[in-house]
C-alpha atoms as a PDB file:
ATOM      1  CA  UNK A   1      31.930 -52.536 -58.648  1.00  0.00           C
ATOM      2  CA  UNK A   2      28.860 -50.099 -58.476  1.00  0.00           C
ATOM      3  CA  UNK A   3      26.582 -52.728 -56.483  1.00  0.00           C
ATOM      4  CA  UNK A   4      27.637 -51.128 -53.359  1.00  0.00           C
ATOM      5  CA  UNK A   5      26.490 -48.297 -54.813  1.00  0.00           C
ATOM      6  CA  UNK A   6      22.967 -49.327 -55.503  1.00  0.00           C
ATOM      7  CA  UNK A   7      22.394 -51.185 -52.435  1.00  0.00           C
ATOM      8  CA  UNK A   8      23.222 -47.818 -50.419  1.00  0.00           C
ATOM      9  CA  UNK A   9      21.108 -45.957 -52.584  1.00  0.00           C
ATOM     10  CA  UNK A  10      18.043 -48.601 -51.433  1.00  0.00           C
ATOM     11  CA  UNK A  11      18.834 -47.482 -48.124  1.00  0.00           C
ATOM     12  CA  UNK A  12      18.717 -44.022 -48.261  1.00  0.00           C
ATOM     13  CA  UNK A  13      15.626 -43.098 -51.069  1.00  0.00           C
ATOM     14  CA  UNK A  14      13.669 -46.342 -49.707  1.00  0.00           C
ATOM     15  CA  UNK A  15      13.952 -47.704 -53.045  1.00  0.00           C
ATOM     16  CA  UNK A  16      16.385 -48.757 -55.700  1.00  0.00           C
ATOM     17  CA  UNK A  17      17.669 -47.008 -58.634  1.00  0.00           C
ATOM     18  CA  UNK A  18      15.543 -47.479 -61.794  1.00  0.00           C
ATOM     19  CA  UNK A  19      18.589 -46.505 -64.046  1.00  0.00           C
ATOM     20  CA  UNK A  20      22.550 -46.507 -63.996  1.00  0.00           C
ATOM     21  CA  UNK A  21      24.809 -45.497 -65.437  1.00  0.00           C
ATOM     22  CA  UNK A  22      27.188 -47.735 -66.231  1.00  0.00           C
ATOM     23  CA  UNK A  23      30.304 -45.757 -66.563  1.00  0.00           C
ATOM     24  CA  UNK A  24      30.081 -42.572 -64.595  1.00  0.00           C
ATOM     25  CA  UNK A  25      27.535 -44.612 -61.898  1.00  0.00           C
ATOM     26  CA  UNK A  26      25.167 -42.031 -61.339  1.00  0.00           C
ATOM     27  CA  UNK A  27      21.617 -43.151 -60.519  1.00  0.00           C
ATOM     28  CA  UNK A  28      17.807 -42.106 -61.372  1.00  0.00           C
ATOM     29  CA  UNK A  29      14.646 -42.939 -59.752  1.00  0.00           C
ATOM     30  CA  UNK A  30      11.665 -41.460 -61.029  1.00  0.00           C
ATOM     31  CA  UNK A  31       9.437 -42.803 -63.621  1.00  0.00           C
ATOM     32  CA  UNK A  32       9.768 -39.847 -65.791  1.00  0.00           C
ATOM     33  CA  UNK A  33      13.523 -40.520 -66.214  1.00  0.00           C
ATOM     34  CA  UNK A  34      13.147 -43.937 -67.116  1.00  0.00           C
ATOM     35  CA  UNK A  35      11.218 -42.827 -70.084  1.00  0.00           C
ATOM     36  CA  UNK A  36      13.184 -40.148 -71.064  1.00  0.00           C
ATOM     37  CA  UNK A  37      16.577 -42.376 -70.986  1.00  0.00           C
ATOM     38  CA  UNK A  38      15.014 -45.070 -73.052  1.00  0.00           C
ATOM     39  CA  UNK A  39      14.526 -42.487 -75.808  1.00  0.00           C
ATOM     40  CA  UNK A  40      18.101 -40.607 -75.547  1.00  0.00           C
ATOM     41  CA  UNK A  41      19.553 -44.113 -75.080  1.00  0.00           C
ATOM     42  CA  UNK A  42      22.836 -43.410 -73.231  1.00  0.00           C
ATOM     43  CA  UNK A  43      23.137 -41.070 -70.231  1.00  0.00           C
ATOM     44  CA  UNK A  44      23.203 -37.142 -70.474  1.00  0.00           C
ATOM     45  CA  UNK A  45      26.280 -36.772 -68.147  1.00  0.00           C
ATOM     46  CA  UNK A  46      28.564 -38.899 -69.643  1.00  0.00           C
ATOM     47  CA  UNK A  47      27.745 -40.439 -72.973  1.00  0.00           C
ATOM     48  CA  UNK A  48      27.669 -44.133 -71.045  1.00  0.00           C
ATOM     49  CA  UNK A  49      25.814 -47.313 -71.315  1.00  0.00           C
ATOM     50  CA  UNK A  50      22.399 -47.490 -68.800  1.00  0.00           C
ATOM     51  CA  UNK A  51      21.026 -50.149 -67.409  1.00  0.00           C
ATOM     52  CA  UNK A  52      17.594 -50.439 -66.439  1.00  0.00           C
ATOM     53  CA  UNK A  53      16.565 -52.165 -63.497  1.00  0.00           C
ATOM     54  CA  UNK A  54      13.515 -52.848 -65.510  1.00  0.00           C
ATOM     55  CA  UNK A  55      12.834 -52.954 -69.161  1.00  0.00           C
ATOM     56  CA  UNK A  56      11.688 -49.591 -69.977  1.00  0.00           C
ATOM     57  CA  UNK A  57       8.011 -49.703 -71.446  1.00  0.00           C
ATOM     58  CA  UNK A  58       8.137 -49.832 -75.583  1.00  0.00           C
ATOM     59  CA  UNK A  59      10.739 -51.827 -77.750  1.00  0.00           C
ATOM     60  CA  UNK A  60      14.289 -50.049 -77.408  1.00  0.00           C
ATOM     61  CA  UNK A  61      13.996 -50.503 -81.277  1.00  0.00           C
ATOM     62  CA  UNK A  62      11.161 -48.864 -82.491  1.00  0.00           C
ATOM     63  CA  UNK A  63      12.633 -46.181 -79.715  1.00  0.00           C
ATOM     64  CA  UNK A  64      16.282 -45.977 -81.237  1.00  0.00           C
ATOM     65  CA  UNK A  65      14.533 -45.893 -84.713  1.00  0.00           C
ATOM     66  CA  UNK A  66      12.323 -42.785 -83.909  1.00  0.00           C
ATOM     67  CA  UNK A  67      15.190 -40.830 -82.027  1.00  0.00           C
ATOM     68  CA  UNK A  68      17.495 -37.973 -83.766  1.00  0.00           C
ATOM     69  CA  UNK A  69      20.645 -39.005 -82.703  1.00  0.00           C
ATOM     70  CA  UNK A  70      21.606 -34.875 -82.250  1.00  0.00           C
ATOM     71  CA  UNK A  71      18.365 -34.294 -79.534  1.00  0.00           C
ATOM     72  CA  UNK A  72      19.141 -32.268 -76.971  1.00  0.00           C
ATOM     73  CA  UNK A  73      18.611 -34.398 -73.346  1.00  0.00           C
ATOM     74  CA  UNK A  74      17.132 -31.276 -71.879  1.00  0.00           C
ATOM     75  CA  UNK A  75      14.468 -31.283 -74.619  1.00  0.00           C
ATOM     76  CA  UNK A  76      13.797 -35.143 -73.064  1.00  0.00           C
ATOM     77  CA  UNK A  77      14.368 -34.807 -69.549  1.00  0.00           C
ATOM     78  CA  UNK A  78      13.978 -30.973 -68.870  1.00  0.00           C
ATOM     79  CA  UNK A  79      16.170 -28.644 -67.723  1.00  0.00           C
ATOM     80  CA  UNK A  80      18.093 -29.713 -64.352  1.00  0.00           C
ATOM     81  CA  UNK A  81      16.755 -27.663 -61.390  1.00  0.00           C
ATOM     82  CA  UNK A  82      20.050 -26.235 -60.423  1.00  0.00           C
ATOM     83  CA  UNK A  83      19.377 -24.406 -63.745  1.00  0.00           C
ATOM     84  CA  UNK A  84      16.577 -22.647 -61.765  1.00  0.00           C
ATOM     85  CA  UNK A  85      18.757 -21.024 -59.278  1.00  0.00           C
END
């Protein structure tokens, strides 16, 4: 259901997504993002499943082992740039 979805977003970045979400479908790109999903472990809009169009670099267990299951995504990921407005 959400191929369709990746395939367009090919088109338009020039690449595809690196992650997706599985249940809300939203996509990320960057390389910084990749890492900081594969230590949260589920995605920061919706609580969902990712998949990685690659294996993210590291064992997801020593990963999962070393994350507190309470961190904030922002303290991962940043603070989203519409914040900055």
């Amino acid at each position: 259901m959400l191929a369709p979805m990746v395939m367009s977003s090919a088109r338009l970045y020039g690449s595809p997504a690196r992650v997706l979400c599985e249940d809300c479908g939203f996509l990320w790109y960057g390389a910084t993002a990749v890492h900081g999903l594969s230590i949260i472990g589920h995605c920061p809009r919706c609580g969902g499943s990712l998949h990685f169009r690659d294996e993210p670099n590291g064992s997801s267990d020593v990963v999962a082992g070393a994350v507190d299951e309470m961190l904030d995504p922002a303290k991962v990921l940043g603070t989203p740039q519409s914040w900055d407005r």
